[in-house]
C-alpha atoms as a PDB file:
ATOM      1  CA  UNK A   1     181.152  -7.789  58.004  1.00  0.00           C
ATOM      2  CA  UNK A   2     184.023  -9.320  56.724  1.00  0.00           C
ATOM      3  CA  UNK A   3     184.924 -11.974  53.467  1.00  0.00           C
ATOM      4  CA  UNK A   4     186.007 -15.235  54.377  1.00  0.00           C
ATOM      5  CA  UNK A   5     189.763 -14.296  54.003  1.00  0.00           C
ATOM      6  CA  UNK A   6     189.932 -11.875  56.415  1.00  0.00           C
ATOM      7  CA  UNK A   7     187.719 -13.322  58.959  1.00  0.00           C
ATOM      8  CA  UNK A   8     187.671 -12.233  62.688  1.00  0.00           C
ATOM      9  CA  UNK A   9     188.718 -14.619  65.535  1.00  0.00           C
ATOM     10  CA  UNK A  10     185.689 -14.461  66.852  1.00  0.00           C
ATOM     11  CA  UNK A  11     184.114 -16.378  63.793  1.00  0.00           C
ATOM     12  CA  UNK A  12     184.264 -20.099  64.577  1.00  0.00           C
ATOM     13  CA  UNK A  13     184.328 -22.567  61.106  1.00  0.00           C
ATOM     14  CA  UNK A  14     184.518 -26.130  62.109  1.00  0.00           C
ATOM     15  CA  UNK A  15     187.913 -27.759  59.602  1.00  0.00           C
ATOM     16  CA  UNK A  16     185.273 -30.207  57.984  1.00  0.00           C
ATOM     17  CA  UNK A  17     183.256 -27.207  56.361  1.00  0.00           C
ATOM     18  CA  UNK A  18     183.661 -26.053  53.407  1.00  0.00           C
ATOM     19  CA  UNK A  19     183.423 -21.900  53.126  1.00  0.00           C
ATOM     20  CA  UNK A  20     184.030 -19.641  50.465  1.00  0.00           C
ATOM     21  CA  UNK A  21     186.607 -17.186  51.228  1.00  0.00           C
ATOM     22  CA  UNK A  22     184.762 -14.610  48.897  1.00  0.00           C
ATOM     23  CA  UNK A  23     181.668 -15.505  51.725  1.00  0.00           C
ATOM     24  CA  UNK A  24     181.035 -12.484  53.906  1.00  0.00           C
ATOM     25  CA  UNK A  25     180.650 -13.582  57.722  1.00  0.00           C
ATOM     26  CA  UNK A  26     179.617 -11.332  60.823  1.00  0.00           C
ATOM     27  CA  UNK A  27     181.279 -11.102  63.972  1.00  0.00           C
ATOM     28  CA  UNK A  28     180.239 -14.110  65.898  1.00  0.00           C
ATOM     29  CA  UNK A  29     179.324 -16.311  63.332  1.00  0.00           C
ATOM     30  CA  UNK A  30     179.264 -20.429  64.178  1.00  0.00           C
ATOM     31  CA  UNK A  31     179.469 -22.776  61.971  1.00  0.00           C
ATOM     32  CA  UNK A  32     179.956 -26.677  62.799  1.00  0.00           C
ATOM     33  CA  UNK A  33     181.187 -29.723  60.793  1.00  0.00           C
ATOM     34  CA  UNK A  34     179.709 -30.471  57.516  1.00  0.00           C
ATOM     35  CA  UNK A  35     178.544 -27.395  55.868  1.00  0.00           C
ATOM     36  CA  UNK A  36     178.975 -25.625  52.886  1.00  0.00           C
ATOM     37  CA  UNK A  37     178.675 -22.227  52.782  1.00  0.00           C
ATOM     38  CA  UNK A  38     179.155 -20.303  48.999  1.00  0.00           C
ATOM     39  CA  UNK A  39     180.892 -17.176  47.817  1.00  0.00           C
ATOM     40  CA  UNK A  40     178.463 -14.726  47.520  1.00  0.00           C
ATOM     41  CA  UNK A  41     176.268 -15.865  50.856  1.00  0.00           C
ATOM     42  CA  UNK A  42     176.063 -13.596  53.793  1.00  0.00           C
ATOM     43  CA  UNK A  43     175.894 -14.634  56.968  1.00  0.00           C
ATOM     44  CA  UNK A  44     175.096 -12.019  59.732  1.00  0.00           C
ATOM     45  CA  UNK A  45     176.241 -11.382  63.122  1.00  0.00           C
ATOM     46  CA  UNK A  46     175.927 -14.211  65.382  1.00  0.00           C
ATOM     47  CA  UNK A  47     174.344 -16.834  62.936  1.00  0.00           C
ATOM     48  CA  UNK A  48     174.882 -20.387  63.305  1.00  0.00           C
ATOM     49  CA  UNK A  49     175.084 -23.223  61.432  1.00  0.00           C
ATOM     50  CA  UNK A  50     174.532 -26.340  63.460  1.00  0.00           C
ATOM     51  CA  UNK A  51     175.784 -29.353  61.376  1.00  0.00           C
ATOM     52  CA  UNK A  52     175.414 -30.237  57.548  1.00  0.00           C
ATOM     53  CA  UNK A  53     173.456 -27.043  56.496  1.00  0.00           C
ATOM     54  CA  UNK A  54     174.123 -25.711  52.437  1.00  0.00           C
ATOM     55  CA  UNK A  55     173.886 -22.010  52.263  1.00  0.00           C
ATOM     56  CA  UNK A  56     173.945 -21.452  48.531  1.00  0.00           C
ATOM     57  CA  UNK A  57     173.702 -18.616  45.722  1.00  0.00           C
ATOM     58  CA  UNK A  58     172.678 -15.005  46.530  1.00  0.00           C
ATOM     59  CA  UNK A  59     171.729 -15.510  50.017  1.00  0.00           C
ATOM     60  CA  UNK A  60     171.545 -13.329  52.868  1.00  0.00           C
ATOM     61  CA  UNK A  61     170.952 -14.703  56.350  1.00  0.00           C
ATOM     62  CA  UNK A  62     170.105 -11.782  59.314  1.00  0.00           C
ATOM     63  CA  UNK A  63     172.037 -11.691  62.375  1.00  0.00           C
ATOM     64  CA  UNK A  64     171.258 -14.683  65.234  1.00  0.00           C
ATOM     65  CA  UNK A  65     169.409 -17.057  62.889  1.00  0.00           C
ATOM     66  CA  UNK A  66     170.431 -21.054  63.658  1.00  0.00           C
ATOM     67  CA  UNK A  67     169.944 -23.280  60.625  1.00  0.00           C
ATOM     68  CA  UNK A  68     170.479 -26.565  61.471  1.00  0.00           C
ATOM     69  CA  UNK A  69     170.780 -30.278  59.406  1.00  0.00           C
ATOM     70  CA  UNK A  70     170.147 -30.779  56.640  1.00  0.00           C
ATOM     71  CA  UNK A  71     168.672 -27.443  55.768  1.00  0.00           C
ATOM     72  CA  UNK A  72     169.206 -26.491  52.034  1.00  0.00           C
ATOM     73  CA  UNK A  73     169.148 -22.982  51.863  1.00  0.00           C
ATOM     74  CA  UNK A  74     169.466 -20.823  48.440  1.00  0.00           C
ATOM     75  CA  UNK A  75     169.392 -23.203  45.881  1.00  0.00           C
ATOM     76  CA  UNK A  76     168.292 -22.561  42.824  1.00  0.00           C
ATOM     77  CA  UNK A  77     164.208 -22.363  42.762  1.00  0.00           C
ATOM     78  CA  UNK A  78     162.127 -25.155  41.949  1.00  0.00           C
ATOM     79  CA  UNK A  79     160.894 -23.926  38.750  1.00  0.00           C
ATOM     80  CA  UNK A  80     161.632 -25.216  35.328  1.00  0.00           C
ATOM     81  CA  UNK A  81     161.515 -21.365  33.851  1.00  0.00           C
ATOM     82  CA  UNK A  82     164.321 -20.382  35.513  1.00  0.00           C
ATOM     83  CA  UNK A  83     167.553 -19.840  33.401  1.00  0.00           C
ATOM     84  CA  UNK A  84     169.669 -18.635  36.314  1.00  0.00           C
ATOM     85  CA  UNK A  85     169.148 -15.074  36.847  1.00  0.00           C
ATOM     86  CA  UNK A  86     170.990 -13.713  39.640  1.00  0.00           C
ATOM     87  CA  UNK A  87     167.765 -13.712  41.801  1.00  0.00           C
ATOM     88  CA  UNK A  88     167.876 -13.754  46.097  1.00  0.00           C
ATOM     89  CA  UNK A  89     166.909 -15.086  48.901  1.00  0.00           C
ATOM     90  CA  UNK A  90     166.630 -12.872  52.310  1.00  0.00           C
ATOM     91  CA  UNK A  91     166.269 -14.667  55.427  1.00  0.00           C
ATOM     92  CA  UNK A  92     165.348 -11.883  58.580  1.00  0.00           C
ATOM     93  CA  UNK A  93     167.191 -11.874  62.085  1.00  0.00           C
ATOM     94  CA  UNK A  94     166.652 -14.757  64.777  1.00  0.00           C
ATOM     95  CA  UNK A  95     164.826 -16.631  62.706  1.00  0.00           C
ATOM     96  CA  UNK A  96     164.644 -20.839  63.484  1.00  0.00           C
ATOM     97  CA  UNK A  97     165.701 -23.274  60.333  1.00  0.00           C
ATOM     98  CA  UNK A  98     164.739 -27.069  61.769  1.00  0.00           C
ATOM     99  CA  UNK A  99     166.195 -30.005  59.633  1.00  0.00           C
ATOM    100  CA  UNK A 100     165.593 -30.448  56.105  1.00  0.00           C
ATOM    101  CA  UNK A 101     164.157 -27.059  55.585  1.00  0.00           C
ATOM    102  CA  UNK A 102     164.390 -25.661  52.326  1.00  0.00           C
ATOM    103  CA  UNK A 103     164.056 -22.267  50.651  1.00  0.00           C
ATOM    104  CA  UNK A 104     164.283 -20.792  47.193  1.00  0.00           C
ATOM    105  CA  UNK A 105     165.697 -17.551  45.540  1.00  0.00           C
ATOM    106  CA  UNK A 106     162.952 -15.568  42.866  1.00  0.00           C
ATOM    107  CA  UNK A 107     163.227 -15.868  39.825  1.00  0.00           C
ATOM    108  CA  UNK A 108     162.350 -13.292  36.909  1.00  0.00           C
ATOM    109  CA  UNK A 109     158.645 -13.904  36.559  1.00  0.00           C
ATOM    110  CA  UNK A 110     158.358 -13.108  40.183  1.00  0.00           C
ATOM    111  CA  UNK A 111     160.375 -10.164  40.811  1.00  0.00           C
ATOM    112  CA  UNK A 112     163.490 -11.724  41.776  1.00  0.00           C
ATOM    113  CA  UNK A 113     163.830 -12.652  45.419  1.00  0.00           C
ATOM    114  CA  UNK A 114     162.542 -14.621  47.896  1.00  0.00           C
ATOM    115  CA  UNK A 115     162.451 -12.486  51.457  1.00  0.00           C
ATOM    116  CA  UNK A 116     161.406 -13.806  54.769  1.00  0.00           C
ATOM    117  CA  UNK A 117     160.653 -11.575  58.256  1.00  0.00           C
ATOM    118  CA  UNK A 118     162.459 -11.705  61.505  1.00  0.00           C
ATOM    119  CA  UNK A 119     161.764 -13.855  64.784  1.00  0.00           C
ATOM    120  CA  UNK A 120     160.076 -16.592  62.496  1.00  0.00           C
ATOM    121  CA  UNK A 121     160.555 -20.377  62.804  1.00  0.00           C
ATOM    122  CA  UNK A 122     160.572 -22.996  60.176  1.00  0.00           C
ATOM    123  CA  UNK A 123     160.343 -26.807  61.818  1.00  0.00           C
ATOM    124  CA  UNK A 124     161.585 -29.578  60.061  1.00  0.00           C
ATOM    125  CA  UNK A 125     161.390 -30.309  56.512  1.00  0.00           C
ATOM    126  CA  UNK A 126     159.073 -27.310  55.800  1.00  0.00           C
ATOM    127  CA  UNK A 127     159.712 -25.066  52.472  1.00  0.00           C
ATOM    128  CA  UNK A 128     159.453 -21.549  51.153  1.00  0.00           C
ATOM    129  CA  UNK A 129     158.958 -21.617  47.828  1.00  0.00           C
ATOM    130  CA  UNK A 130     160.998 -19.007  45.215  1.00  0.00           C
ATOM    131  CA  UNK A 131     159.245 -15.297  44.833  1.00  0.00           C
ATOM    132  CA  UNK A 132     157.591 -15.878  48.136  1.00  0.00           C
ATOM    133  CA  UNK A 133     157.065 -13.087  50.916  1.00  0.00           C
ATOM    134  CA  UNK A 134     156.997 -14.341  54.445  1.00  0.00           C
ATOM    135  CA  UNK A 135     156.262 -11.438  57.443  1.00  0.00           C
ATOM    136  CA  UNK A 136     157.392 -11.313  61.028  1.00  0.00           C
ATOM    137  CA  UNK A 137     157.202 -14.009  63.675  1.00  0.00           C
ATOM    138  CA  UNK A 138     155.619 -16.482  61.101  1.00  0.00           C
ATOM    139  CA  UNK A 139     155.783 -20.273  62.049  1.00  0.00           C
ATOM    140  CA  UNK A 140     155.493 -22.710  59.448  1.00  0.00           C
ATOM    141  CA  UNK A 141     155.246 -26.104  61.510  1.00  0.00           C
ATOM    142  CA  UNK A 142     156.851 -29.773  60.272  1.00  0.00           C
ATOM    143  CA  UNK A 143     156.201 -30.179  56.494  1.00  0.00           C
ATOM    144  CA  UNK A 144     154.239 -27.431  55.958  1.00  0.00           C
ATOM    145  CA  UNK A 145     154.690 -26.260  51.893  1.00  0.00           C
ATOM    146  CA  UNK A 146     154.527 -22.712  50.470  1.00  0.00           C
ATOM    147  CA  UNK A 147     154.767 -22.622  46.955  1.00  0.00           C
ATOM    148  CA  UNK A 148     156.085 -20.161  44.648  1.00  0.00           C
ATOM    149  CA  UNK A 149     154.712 -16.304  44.502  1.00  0.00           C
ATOM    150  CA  UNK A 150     152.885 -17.236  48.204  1.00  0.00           C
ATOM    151  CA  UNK A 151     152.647 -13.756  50.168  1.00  0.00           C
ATOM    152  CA  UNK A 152     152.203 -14.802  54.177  1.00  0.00           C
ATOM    153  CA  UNK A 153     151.417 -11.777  56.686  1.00  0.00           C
ATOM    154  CA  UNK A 154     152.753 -11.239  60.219  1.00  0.00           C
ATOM    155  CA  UNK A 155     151.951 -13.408  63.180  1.00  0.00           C
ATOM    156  CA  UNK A 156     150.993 -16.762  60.947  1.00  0.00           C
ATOM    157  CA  UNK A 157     151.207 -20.132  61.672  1.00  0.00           C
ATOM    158  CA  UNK A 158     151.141 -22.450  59.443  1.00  0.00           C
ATOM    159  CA  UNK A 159     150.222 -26.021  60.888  1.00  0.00           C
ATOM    160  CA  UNK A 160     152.364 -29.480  59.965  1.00  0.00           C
ATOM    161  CA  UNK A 161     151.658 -30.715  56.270  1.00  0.00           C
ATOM    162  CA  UNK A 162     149.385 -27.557  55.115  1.00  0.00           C
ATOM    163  CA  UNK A 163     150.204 -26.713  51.985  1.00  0.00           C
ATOM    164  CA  UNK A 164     149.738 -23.095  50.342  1.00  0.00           C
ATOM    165  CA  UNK A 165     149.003 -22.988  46.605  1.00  0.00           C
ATOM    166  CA  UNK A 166     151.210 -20.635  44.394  1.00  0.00           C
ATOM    167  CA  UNK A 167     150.247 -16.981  43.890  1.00  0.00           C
ATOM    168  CA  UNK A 168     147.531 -17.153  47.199  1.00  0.00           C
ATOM    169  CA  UNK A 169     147.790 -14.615  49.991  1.00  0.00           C
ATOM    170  CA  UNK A 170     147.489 -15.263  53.945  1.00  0.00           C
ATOM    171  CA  UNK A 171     146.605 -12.613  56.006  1.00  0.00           C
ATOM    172  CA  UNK A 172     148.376 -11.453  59.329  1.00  0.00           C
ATOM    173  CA  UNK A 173     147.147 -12.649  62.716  1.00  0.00           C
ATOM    174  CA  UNK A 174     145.751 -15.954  60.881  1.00  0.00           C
ATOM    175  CA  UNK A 175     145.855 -19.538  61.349  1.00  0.00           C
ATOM    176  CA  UNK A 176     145.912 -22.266  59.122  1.00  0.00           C
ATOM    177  CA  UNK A 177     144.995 -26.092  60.176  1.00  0.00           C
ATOM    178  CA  UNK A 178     147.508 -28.602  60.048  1.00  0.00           C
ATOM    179  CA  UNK A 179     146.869 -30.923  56.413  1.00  0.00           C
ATOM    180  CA  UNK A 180     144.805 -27.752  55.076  1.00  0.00           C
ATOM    181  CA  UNK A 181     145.136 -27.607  51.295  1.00  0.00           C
ATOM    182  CA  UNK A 182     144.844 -23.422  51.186  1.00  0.00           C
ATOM    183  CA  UNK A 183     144.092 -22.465  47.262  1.00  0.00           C
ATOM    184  CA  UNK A 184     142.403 -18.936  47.933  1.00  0.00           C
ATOM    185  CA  UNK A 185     143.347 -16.095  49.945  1.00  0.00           C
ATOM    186  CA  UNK A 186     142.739 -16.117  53.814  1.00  0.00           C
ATOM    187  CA  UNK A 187     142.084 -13.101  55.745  1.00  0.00           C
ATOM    188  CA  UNK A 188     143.831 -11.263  58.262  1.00  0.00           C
ATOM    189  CA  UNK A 189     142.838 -13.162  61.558  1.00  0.00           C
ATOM    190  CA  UNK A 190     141.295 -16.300  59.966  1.00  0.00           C
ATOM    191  CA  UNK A 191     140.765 -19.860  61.041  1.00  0.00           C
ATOM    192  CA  UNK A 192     140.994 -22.405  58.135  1.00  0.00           C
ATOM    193  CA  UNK A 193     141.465 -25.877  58.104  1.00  0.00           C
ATOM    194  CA  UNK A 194     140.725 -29.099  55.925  1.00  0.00           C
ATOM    195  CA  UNK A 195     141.184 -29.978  52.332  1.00  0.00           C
ATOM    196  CA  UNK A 196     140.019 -28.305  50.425  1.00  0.00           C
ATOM    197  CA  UNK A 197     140.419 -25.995  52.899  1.00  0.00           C
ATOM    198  CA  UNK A 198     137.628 -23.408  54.192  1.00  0.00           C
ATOM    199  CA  UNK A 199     136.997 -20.411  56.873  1.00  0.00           C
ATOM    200  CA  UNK A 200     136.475 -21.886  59.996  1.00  0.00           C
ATOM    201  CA  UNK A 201     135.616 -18.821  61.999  1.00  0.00           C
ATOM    202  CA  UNK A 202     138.582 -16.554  63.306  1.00  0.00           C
ATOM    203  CA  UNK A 203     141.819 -17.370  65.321  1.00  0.00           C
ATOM    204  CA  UNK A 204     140.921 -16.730  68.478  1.00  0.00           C
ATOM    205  CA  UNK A 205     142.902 -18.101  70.364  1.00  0.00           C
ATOM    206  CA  UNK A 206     145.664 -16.245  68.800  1.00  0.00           C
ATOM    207  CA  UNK A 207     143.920 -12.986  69.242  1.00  0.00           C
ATOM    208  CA  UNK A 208     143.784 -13.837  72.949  1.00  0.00           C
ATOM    209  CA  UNK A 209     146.891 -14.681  73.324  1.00  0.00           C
ATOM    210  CA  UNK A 210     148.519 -11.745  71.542  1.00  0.00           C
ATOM    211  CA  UNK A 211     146.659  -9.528  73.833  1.00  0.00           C
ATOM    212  CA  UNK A 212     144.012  -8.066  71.837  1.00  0.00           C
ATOM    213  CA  UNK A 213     141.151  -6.554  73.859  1.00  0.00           C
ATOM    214  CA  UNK A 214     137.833  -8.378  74.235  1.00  0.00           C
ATOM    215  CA  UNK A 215     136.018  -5.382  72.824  1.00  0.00           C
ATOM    216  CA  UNK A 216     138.312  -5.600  69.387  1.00  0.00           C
ATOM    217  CA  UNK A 217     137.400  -9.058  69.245  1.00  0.00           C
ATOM    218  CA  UNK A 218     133.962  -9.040  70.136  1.00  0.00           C
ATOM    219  CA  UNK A 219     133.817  -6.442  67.045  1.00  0.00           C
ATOM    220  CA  UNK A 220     135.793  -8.531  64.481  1.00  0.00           C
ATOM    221  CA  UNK A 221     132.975 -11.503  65.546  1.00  0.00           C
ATOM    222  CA  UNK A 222     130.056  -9.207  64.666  1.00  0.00           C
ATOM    223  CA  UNK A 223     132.197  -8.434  61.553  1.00  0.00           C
ATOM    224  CA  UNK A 224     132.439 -11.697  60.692  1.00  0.00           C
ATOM    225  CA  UNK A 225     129.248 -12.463  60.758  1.00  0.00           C
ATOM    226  CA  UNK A 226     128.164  -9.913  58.806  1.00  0.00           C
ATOM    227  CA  UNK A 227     130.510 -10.447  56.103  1.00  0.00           C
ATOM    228  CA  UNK A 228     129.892 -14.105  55.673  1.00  0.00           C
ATOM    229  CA  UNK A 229     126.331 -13.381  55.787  1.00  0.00           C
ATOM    230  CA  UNK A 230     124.173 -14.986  53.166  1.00  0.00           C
ATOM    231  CA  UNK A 231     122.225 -11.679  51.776  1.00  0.00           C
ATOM    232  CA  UNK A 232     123.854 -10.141  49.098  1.00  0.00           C
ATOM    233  CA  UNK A 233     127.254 -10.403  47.565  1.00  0.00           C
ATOM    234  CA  UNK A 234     130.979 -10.170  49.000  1.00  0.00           C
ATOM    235  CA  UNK A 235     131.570  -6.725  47.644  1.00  0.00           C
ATOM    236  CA  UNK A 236     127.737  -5.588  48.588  1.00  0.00           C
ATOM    237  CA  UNK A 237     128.675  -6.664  52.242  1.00  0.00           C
ATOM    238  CA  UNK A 238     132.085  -5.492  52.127  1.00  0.00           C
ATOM    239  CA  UNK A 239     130.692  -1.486  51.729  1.00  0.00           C
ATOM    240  CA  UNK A 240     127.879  -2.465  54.378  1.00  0.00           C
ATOM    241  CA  UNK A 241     130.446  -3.660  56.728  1.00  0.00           C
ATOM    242  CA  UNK A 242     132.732  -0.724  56.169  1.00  0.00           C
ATOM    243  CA  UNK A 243     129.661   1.583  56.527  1.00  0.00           C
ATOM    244  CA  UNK A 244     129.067  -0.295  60.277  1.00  0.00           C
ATOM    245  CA  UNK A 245     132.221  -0.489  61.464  1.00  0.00           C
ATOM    246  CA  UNK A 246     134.094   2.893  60.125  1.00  0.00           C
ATOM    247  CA  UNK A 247     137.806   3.538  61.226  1.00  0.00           C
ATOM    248  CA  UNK A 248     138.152   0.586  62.808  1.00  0.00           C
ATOM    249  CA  UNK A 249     141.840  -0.394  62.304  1.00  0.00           C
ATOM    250  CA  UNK A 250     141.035  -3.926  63.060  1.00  0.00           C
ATOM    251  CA  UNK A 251     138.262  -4.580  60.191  1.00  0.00           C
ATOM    252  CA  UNK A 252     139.438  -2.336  58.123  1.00  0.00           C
ATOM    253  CA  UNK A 253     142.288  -4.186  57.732  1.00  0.00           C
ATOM    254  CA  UNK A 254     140.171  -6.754  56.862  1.00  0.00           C
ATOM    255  CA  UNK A 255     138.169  -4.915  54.410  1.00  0.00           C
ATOM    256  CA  UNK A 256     141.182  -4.062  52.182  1.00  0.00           C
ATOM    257  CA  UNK A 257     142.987  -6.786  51.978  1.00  0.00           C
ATOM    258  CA  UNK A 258     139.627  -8.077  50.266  1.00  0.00           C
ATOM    259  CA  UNK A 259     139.418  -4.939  48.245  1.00  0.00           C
ATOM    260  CA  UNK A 260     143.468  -5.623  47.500  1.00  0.00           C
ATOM    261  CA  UNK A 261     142.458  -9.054  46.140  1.00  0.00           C
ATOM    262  CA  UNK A 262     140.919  -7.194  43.249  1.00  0.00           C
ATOM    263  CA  UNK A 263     138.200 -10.445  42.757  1.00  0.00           C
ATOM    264  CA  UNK A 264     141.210 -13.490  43.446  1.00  0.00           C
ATOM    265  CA  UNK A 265     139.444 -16.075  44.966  1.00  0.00           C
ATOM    266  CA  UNK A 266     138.314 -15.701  49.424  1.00  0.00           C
ATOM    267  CA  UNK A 267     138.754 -18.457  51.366  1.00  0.00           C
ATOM    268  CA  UNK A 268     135.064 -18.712  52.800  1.00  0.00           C
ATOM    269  CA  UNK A 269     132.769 -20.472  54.990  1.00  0.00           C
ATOM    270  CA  UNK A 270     131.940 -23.880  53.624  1.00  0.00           C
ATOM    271  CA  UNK A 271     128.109 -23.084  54.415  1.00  0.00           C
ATOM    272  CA  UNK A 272     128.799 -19.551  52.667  1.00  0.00           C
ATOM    273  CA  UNK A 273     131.087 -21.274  49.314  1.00  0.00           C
ATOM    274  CA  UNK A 274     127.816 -24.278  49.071  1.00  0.00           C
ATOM    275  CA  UNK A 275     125.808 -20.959  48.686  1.00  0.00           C
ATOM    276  CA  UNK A 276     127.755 -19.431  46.321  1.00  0.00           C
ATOM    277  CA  UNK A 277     127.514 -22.119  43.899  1.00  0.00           C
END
């Protein structure tokens, strides 16, 4: 890794950029006409910046991720508390930034950085909101909106003008409906869509296709069912559930991200949140 003044041949800057010599830039690093890249931005080995992409403040960009137009990446958060602490944003390796994309550093009420996974895909005009943790091989679809202090597992996709609501948590393996307005927690595998949005049963198509075995999802069904039972309460079937199913990696993972939730608010059946009321 190298600063700007001392950059490699094998970096490519088109002359109508503007880069920060104090910017450090990978071997293989592409960057076309039009962008701005600033001084204390890192760009990793073989990233590329298509056309008129802004890499700003205390970013870090992993190796092989393409940003393309019109992509504002780094700015300062979107959050009228910040004062402009040196917070970050971390961007993961071969990741996919579509035009008009934009993500946010942390700020101090949030622990200071924003960090997103590897192999994930942002298409166009979708955010990631400051303080926000985003896993592995995530896809936020066109205009999807995370807000700030979102945490979104592994293996989620997030369908075209859903929007997350600040502080919630998304579970890994799940699946959330394209216009959903998500304001609670969804669990590991779930289905949700509409808004307000609600449990729709569990992604199982993406189960399928991620190869897990008909037996692990037959169980996770019977799970289900059994947790969004009508007799008794959440926690009551949680321990019933966890007394059925023991060491099973697939509901238990289940089981404690409830338990991690600590009482925050469970996306839910809409048949189980009418009951509830």
């Amino acid at each position: 890794m190298q600063d700007q003044g001392s950059v490699s041949m094998s970096v490519s800057i088109h002359p109508m950029s503007l880069v920060d010599p104090k910017a450090r830039l990978g071997a293989g690093v592409k960057i076309g006409p039009f962008c701005e890249v600033g001084p204390d931005v890192v760009l990793g080995e073989g990233v590329e910046l298509v056309s008129h992409a802004v890499v700003a403040g205390r970013t870090t960009i992993g190796a092989r991720t393409r940003i393309f137009p019109f992509a504002s990446i780094g700015h300062p958060p979107q959050d009228l508390k910040y004062r402009g602490e040196p917070s970050t944003l971390s961007v993961g390796e071969d990741c996919i930034i579509r035009e008009g994309v934009t993500m946010n550093p942390g700020t101090e009420g949030g622990g200071m950085e924003t960090v997103v996974g590897n192999r994930c895909a942002f298409l166009a005009n979708s955010h990631v909101g400051h303080d926000s943790r985003i896993g592995d091989n995530v896809v936020f679809s066109n205009n999807a909106m995370c807000a700030g202090h979102v945490t979104v597992g592994n293996f989620v996709i997030v369908g075209g003008g859903a929007g997350l609501l600040q502080f919630i948590r998304i579970g890994d393996h799940s699946f959330i409906g394209g216009g959903a307005g998500v304001t609670s927690d969804v669990i590991p595998f779930g289905l949700v869509r509409d808004n307000p949005a609600h449990l729709a049963g569990l992604n199982l198509v993406g189960l399928k296709r991620r190869n897990f075995s008909r037996e692990h999802i037959n169980e996770l069904r019977r799970a289900y069912r059994l947790l969004f039972a009508d007799e008794g309460t959440l926690a009551e079937r949680v321990e019933d559930v966890a007394a059925e199913f023991s060491k099973h990696p697939l509901i238990d993972e289940i089981l404690n991200f409830i338990r991690e939730g600590a009482g925050k608010p469970l996306c839910t059946p809409r048949e189980a949140t009418a009951a509830e009321r």
